[in-house]
C-alpha atoms as a PDB file:
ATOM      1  CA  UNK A   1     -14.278  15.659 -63.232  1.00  0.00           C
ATOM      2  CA  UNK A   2     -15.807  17.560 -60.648  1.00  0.00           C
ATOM      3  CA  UNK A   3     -17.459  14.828 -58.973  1.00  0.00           C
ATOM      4  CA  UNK A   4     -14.582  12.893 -58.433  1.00  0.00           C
ATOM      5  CA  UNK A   5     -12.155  15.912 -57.156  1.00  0.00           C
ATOM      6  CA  UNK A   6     -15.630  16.457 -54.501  1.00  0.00           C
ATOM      7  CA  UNK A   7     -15.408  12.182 -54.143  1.00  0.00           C
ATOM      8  CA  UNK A   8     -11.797  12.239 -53.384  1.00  0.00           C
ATOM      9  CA  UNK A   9     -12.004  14.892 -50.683  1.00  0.00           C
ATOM     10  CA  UNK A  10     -14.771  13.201 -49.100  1.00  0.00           C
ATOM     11  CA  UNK A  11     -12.931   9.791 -49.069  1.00  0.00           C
ATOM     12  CA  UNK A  12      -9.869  11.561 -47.612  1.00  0.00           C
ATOM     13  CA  UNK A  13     -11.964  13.494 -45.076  1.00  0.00           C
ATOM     14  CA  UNK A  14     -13.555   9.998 -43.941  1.00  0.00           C
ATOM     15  CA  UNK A  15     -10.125   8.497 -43.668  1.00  0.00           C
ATOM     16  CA  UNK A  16      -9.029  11.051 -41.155  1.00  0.00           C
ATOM     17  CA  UNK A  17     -11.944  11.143 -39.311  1.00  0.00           C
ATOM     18  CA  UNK A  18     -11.453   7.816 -38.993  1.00  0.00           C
ATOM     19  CA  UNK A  19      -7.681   7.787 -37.901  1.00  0.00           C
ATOM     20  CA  UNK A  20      -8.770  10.621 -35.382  1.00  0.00           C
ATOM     21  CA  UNK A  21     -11.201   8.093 -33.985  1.00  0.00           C
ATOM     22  CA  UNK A  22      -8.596   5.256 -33.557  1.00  0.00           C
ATOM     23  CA  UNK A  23      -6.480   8.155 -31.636  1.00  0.00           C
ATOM     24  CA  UNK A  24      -9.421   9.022 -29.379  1.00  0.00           C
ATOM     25  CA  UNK A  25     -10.327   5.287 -28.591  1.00  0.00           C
ATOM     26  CA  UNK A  26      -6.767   3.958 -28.055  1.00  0.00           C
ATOM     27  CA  UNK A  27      -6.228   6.529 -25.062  1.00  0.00           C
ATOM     28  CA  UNK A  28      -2.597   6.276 -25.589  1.00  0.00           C
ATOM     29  CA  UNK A  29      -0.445   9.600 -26.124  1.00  0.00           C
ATOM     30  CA  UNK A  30       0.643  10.234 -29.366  1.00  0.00           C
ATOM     31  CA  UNK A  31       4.370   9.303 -29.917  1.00  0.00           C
ATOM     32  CA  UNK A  32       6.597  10.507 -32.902  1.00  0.00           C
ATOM     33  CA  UNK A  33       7.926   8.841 -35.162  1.00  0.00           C
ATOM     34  CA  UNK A  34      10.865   5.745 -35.375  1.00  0.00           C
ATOM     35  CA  UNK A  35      12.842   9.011 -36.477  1.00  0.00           C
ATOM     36  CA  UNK A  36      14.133  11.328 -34.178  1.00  0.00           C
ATOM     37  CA  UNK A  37      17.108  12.280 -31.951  1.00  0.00           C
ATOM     38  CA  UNK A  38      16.993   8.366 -30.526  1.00  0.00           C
ATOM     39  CA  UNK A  39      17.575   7.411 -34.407  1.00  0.00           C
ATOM     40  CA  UNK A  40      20.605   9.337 -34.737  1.00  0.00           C
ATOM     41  CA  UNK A  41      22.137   8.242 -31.684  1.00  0.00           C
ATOM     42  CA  UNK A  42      21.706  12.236 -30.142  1.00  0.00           C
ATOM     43  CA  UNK A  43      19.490  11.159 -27.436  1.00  0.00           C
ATOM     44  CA  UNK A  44      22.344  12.131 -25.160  1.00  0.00           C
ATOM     45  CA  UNK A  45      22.386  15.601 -26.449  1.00  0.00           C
ATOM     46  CA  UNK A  46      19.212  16.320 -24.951  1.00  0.00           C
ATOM     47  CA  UNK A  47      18.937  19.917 -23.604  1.00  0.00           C
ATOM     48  CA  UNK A  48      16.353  19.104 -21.165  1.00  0.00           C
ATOM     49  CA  UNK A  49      16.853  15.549 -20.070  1.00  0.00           C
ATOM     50  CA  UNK A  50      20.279  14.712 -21.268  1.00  0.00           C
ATOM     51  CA  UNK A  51      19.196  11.274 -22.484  1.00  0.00           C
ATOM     52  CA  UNK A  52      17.234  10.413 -19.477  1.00  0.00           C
ATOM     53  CA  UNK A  53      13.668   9.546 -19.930  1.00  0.00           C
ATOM     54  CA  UNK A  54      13.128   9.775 -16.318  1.00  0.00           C
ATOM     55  CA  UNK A  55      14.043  13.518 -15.689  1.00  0.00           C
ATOM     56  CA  UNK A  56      12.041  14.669 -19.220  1.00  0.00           C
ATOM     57  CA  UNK A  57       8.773  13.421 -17.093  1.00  0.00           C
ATOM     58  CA  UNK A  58       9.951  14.879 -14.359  1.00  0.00           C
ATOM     59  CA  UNK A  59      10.180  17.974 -15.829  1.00  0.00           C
ATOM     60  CA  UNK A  60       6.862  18.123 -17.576  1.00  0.00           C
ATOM     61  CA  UNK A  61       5.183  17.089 -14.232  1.00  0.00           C
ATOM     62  CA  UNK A  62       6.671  20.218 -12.675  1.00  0.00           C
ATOM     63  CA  UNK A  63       6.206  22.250 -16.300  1.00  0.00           C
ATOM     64  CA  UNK A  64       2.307  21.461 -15.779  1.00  0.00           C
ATOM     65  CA  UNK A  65       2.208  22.156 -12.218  1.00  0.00           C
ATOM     66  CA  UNK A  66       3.439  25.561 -12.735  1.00  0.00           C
ATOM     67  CA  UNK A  67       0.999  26.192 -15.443  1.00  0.00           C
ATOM     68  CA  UNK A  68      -1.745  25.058 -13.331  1.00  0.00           C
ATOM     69  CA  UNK A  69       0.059  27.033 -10.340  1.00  0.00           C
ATOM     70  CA  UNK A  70      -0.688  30.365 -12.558  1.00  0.00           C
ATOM     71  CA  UNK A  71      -3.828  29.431 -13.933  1.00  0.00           C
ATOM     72  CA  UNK A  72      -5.394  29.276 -10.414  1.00  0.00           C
ATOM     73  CA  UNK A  73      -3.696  32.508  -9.337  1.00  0.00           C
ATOM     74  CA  UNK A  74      -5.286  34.389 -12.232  1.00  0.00           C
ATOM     75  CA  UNK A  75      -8.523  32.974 -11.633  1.00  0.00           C
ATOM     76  CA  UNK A  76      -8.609  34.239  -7.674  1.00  0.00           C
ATOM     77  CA  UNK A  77      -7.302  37.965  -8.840  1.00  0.00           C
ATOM     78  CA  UNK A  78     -10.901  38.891  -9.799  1.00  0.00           C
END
């Protein structure tokens, strides 16, 4: 019994790993899922785009500039 509760684990743990490989190889970001406010047709309720794809990478271009922004100030205060 033992043995194959340590089996399964180990069989799980490999699948993952391997999934996790797949990820790292493919060098594509990870997407969700063919849920999601698209699904339901609330796309256009979108806070931060409004239902334009175009302005959500817009803003997490300027999102990561301004964390790279601070990051570099913090690193010359020293």
């Amino acid at each position: 019994m033992f043995a194959t509760l340590i089996a399964a684990f180990v069989v799980i743990g490999i699948l993952f790993a391997a999934m996790a490989v797949g990820v790292i190889f493919s060098n594509k970001p990870i997407k969700g899922s063919c849920g999601g406010l698209a699904t339901l047709g609330m796309k256009d309720g979108c806070e931060i785009c409004g239902g334009d794809s175009n302005a959500c990478e817009e803003n997490t271009r300027q999102e990561n500039a301004k964390r790279a922004g601070s990051l570099g100030k913090d690193v010359l205060k020293t």
